[in-house]
C-alpha atoms as a PDB file:
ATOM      1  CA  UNK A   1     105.778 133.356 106.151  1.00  0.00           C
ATOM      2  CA  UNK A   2     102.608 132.074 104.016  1.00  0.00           C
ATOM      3  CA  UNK A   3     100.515 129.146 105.860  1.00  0.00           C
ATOM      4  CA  UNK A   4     101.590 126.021 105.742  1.00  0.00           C
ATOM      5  CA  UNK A   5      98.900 123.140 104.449  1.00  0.00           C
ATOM      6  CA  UNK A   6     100.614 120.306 105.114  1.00  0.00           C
ATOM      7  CA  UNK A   7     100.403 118.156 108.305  1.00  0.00           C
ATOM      8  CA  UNK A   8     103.583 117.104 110.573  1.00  0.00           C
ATOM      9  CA  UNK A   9     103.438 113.804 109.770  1.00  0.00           C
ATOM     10  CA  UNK A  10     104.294 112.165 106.180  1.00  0.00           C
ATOM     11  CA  UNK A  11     104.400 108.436 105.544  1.00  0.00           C
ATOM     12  CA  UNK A  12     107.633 107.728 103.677  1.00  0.00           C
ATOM     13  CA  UNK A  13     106.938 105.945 100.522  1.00  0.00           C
ATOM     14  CA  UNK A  14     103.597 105.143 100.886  1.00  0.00           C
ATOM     15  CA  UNK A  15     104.199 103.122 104.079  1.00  0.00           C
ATOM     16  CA  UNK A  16     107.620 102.901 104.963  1.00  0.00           C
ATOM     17  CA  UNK A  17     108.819  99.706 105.314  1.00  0.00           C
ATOM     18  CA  UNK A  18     105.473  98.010 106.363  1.00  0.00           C
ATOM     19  CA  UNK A  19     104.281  97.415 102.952  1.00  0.00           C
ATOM     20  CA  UNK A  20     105.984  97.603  99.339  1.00  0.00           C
ATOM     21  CA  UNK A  21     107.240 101.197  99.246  1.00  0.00           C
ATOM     22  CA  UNK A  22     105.577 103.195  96.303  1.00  0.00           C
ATOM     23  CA  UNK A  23     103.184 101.283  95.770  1.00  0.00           C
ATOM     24  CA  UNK A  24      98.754 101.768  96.052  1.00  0.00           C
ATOM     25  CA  UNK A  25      99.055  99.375  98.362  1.00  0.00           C
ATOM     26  CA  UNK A  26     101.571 100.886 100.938  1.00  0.00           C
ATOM     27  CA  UNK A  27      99.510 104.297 100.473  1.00  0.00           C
ATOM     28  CA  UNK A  28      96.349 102.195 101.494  1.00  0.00           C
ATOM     29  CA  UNK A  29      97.822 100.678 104.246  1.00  0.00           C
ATOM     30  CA  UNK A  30      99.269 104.250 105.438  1.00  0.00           C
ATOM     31  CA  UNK A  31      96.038 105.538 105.205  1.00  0.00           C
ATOM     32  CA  UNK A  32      94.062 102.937 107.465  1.00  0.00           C
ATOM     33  CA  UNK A  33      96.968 103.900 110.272  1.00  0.00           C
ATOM     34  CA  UNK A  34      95.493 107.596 110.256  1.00  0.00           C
ATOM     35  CA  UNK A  35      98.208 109.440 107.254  1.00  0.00           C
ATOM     36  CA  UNK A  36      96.747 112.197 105.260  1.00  0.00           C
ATOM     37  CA  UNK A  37     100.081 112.955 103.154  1.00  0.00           C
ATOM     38  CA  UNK A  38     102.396 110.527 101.941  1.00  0.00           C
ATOM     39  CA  UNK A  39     105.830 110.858 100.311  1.00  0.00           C
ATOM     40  CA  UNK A  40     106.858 108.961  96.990  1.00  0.00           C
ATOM     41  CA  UNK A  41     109.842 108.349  94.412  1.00  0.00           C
ATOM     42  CA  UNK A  42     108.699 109.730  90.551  1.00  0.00           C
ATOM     43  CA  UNK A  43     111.294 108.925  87.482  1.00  0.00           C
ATOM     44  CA  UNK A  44     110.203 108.338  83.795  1.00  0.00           C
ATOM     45  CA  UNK A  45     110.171 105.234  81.469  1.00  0.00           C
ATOM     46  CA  UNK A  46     111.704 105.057  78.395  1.00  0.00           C
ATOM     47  CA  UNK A  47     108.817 106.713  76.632  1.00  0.00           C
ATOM     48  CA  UNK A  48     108.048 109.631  79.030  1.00  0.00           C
ATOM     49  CA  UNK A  49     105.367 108.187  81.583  1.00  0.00           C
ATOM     50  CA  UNK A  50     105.973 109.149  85.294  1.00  0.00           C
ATOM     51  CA  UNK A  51     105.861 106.407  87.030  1.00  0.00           C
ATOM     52  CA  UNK A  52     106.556 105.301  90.766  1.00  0.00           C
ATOM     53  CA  UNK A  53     109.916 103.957  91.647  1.00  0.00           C
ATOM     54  CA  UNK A  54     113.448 105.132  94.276  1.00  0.00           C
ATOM     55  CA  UNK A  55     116.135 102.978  92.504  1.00  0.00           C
ATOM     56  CA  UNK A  56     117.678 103.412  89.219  1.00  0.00           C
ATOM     57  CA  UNK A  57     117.567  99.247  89.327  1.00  0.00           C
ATOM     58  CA  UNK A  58     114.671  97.584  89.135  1.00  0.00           C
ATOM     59  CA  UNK A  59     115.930  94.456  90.677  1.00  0.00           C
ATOM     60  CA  UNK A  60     115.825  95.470  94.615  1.00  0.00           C
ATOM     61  CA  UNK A  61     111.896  96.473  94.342  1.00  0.00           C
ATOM     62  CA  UNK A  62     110.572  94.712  91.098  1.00  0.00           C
ATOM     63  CA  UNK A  63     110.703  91.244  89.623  1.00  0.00           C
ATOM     64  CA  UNK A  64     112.353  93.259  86.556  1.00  0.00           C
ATOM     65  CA  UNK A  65     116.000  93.678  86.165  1.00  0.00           C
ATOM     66  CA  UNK A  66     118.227  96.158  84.891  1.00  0.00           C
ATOM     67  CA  UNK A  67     117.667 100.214  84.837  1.00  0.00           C
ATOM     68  CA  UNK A  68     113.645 101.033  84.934  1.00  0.00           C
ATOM     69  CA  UNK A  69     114.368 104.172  83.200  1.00  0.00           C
ATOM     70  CA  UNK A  70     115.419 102.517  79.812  1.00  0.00           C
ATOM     71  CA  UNK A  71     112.129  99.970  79.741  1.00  0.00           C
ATOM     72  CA  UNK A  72     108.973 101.546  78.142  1.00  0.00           C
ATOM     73  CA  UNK A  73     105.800 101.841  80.672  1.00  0.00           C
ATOM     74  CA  UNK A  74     103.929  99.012  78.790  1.00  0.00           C
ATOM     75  CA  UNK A  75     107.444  96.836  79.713  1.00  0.00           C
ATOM     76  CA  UNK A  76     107.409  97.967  83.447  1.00  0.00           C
ATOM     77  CA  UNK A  77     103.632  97.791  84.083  1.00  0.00           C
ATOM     78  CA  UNK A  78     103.872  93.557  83.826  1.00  0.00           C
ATOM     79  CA  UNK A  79     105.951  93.469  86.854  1.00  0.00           C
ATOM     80  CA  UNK A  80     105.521  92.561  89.980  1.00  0.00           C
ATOM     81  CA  UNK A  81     106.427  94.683  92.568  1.00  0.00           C
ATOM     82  CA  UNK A  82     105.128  93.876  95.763  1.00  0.00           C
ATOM     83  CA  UNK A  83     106.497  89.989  95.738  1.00  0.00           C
ATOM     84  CA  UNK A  84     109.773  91.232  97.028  1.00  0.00           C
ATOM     85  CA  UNK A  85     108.444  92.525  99.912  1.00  0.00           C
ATOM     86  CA  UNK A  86     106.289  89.628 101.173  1.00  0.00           C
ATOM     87  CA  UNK A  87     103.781  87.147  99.886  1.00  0.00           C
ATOM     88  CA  UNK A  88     100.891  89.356 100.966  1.00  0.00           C
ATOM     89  CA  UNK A  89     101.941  91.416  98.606  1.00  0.00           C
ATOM     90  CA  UNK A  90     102.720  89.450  95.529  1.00  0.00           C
ATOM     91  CA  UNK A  91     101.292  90.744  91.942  1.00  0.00           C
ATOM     92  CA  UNK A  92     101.144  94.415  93.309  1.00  0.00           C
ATOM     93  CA  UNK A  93     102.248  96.250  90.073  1.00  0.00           C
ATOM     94  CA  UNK A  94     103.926  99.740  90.220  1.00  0.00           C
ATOM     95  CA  UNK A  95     101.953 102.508  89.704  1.00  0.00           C
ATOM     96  CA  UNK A  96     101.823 105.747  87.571  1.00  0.00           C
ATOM     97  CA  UNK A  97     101.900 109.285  89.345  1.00  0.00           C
ATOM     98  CA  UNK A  98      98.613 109.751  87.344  1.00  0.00           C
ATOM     99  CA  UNK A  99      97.529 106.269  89.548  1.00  0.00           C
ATOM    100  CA  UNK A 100      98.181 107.801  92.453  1.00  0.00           C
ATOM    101  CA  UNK A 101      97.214 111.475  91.674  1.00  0.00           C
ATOM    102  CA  UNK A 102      93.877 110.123  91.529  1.00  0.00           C
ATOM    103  CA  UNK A 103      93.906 107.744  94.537  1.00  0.00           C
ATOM    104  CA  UNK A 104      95.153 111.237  96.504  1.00  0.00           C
ATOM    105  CA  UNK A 105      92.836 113.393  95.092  1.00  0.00           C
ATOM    106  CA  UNK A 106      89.898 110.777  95.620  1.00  0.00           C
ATOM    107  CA  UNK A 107      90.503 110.745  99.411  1.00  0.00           C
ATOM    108  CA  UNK A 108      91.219 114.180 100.144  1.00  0.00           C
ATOM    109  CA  UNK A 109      94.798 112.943 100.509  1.00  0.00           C
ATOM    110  CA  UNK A 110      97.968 115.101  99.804  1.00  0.00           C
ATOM    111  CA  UNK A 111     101.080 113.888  98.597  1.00  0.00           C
ATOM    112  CA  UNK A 112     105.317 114.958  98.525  1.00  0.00           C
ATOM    113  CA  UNK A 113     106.786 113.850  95.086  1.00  0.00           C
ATOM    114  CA  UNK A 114     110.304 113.542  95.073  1.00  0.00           C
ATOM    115  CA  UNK A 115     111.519 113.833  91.584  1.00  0.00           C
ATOM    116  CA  UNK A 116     113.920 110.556  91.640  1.00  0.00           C
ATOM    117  CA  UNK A 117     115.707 111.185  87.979  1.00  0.00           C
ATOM    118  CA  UNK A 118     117.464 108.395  86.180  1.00  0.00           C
ATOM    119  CA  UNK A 119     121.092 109.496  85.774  1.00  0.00           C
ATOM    120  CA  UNK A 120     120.952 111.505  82.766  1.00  0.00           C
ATOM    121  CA  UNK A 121     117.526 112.740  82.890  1.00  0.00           C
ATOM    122  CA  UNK A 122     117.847 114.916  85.534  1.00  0.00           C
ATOM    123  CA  UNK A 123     116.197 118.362  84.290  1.00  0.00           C
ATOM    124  CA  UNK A 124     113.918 116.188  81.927  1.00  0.00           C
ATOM    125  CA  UNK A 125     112.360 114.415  84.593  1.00  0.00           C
ATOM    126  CA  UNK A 126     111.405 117.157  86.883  1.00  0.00           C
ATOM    127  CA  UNK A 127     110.061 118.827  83.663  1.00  0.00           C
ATOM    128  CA  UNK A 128     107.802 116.171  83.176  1.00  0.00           C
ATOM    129  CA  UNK A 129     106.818 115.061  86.528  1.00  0.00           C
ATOM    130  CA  UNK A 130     105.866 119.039  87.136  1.00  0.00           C
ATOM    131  CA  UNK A 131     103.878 118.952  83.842  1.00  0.00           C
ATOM    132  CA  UNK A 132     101.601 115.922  85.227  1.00  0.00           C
ATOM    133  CA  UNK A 133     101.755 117.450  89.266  1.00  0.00           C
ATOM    134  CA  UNK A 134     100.142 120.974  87.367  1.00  0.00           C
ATOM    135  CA  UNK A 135      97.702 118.703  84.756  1.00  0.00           C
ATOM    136  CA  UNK A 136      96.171 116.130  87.572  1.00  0.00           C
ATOM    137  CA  UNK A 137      95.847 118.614  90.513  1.00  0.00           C
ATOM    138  CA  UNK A 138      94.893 121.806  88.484  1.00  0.00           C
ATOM    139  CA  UNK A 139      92.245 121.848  90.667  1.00  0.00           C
ATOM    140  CA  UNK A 140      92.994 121.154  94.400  1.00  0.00           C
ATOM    141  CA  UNK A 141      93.091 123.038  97.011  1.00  0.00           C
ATOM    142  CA  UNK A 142      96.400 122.140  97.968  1.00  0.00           C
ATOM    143  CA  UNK A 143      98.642 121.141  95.261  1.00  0.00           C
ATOM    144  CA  UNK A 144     101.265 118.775  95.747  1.00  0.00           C
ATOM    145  CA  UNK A 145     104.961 119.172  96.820  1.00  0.00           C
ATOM    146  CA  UNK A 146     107.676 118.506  94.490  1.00  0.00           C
ATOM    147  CA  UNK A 147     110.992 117.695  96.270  1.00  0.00           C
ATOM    148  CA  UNK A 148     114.562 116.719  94.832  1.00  0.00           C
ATOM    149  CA  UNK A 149     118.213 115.973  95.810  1.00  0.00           C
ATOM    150  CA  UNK A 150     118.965 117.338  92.050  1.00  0.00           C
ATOM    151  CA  UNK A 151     119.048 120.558  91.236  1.00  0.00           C
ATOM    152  CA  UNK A 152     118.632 120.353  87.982  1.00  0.00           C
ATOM    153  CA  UNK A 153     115.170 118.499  88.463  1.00  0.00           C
ATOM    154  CA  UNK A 154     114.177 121.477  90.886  1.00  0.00           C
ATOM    155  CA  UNK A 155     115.118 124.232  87.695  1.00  0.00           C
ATOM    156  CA  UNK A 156     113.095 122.259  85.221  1.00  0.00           C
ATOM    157  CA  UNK A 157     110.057 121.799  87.919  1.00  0.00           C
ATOM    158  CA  UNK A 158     110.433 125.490  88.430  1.00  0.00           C
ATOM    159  CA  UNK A 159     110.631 126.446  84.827  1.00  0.00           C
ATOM    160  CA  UNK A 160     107.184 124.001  83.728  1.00  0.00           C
ATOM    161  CA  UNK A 161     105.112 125.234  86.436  1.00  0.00           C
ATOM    162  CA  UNK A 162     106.149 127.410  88.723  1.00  0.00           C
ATOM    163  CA  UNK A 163     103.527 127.748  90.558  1.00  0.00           C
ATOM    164  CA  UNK A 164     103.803 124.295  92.025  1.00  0.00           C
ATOM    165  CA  UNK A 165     105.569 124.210  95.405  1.00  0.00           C
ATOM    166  CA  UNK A 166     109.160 123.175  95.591  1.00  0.00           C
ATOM    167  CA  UNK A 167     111.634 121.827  97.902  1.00  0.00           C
ATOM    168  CA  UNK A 168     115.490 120.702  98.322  1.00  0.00           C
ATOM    169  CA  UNK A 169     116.207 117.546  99.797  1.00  0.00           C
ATOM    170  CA  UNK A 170     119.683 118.038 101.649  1.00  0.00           C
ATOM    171  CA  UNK A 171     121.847 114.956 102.916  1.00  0.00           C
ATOM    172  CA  UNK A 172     124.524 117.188 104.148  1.00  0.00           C
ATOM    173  CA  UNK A 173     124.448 121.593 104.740  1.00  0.00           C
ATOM    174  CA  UNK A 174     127.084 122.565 101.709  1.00  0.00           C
ATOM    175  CA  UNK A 175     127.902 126.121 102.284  1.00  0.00           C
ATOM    176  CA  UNK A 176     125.394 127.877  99.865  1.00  0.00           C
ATOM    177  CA  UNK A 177     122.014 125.499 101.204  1.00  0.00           C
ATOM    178  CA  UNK A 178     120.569 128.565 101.806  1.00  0.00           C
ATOM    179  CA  UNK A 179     121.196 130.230  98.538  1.00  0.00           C
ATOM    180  CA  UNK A 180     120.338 127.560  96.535  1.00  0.00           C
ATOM    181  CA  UNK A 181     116.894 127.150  98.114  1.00  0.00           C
ATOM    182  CA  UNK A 182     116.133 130.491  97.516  1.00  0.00           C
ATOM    183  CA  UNK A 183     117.699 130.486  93.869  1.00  0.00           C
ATOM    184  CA  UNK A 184     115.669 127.640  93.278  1.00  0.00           C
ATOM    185  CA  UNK A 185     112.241 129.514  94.470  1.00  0.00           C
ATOM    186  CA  UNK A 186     112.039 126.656  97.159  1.00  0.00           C
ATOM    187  CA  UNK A 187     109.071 127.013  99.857  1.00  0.00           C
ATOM    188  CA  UNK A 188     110.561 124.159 102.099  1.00  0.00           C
ATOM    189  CA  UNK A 189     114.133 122.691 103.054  1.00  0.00           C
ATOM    190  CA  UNK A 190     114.001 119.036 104.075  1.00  0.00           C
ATOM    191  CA  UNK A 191     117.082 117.963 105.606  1.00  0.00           C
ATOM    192  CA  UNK A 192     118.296 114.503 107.134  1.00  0.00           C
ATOM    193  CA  UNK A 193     117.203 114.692 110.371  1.00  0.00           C
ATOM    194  CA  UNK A 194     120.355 114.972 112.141  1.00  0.00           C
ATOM    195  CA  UNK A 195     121.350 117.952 110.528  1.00  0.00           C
ATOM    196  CA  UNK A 196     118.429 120.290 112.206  1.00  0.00           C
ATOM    197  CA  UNK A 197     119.839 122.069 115.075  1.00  0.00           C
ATOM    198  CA  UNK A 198     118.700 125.490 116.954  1.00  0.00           C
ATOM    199  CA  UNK A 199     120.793 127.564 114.424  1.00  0.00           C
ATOM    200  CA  UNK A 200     119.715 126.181 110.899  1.00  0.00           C
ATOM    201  CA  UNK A 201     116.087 125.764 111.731  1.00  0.00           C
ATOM    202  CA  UNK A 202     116.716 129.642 112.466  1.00  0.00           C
ATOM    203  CA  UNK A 203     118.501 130.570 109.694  1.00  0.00           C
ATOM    204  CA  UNK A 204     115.856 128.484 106.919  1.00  0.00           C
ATOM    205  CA  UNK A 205     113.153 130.418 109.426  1.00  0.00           C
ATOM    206  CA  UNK A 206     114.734 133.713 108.713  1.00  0.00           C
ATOM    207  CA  UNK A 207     114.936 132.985 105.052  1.00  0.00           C
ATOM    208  CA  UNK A 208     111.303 132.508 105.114  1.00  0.00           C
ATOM    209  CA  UNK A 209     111.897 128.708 104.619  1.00  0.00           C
ATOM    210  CA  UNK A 210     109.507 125.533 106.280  1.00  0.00           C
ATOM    211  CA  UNK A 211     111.835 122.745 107.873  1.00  0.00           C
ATOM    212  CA  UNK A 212     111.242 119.350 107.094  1.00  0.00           C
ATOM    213  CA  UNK A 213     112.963 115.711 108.080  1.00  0.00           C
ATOM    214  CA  UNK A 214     113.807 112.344 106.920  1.00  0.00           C
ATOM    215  CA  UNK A 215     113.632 109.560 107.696  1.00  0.00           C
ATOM    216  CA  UNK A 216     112.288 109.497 111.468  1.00  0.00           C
ATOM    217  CA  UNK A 217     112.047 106.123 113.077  1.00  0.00           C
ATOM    218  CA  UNK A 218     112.334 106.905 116.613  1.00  0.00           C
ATOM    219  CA  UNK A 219     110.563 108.576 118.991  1.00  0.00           C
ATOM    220  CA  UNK A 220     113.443 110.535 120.605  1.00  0.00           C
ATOM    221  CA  UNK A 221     114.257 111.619 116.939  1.00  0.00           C
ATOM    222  CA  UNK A 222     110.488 113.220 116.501  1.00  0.00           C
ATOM    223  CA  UNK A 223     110.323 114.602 119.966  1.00  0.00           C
ATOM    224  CA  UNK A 224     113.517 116.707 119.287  1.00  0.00           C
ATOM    225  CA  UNK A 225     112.398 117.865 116.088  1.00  0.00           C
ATOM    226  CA  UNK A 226     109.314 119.010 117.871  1.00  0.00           C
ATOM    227  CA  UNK A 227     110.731 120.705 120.634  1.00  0.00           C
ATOM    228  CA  UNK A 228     112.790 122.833 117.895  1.00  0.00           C
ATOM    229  CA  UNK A 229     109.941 123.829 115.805  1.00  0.00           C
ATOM    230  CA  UNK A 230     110.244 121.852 112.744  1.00  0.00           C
ATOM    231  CA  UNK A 231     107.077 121.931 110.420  1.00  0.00           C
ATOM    232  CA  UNK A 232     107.163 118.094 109.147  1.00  0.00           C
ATOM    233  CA  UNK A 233     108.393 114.174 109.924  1.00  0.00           C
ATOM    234  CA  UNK A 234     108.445 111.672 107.173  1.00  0.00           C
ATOM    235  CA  UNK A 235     108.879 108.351 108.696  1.00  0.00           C
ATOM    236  CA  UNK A 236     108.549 104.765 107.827  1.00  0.00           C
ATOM    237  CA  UNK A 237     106.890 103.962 111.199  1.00  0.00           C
ATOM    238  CA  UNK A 238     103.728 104.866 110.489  1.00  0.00           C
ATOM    239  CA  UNK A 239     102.915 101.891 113.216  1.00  0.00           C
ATOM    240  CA  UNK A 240     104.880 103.639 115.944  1.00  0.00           C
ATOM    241  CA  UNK A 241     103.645 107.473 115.478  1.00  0.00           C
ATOM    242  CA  UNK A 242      99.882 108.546 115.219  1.00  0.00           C
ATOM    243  CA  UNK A 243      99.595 111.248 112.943  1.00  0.00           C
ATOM    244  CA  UNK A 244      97.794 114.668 114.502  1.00  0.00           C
END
């Protein structure tokens, strides 16, 4: 099994819930609570730019409405997205991966993209989001991980650079898990939490596979993940758990 760069502990969108998720300002705050890697949501506006978002909605995170995949990026960078969370907040505006590419790279900071397609876009989007992963860290020493729940958005990561590393994101073990990681030339599984037991951690182990989990919030969670040899936590409480 090759090395493994990445730390154990990931801050879930930026920040978890402590600041507005996916935005520069829940990385900063992640980062002045000790976080060297963070996790984050990439889809694409209307007119190709990869920008930071989970929902297909904008209303739940934005001051927009409607589906932020149909709005060009000039549309979706005048909105607020950091009111929602708290006045603190207010004006923060959501950022493109290139925005945070260069915030990660400037700090020596490494970073989990989960490519978060707008239904429809599936194998566009992780074409796309691969293409900018390979432009903006050509260079680093340790190149970012690209992550999806779709399939399709792992094949067209794979196809625009393969070289990138790749991951499935698993909410529940369907019978070929295994397989599919391997079809997909996947360096990492990352499974909810509850789903790691002694005998898959030793089966993705055997397959040559790291194990990683979402979303860990309590301590009990983490310890047993520990104790069964798991290689990473992304968690929102990046107040509760003091990154190594």
């Amino acid at each position: 099994m090759n090395p493994w760069p990445y730390p154990r502990w990931i801050a879930h969108r930026g920040a978890g819930k402590l600041a507005p998720e996916n935005t520069l300002a829940a990385f900063r705050f992640g980062a002045s609570h000790g976080y060297r890697m963070f996790e984050c949501d990439a889809k694409l506006s209307a007119d190709g730019v990869p920008f930071l978002m989970h929902d297909a909605m904008l209303d739940r995170t934005t001051s927009g409405h409607g589906v932020g995949g149909e709005l060009s990026w000039s549309a979706l960078s005048q909105l607020d997205a950091g009111g929602w969370h708290s006045r603190q907040f207010a004006g923060e505006p959501l950022p493109t991966l290139e925005n945070m590419a260069r915030f990660c790279l400037g700090n020596g900071y490494l970073l989990n993209i989960e490519i978060k397609p707008t239904p429809g876009t599936e194998r566009h989007t992780g074409e796309v989001v691969a293409a900018e992963a390979a432009r903006q860290w050509a260079h680093a020493a340790v190149p970012p991980l690209l992550t999806s729940f779709q399939v399709a958005s792992l094949e067209g990561a794979q196809a625009t650079a393969p070289q990138l590393p790749r991951g499935l994101l698993l909410d529940t073990l369907r019978d070929d898990w295994l397989a599919t990681a391997r079809r997909l030339g996947c360096v990492v599984v990352v499974c909810n939490h509850a789903l790691w037991d002694a005998g898959t951690v030793a089966a993705a182990k055997s397959a040559g596979l790291r194990t990683l989990s979402y979303t860990v919030n309590d301590d009990w969670a983490a310890q047993r993940l520990i104790a069964l040899g798991t290689d990473g936590i992304i968690t929102d409480r990046v107040d509760l758990f003091a990154p190594a």
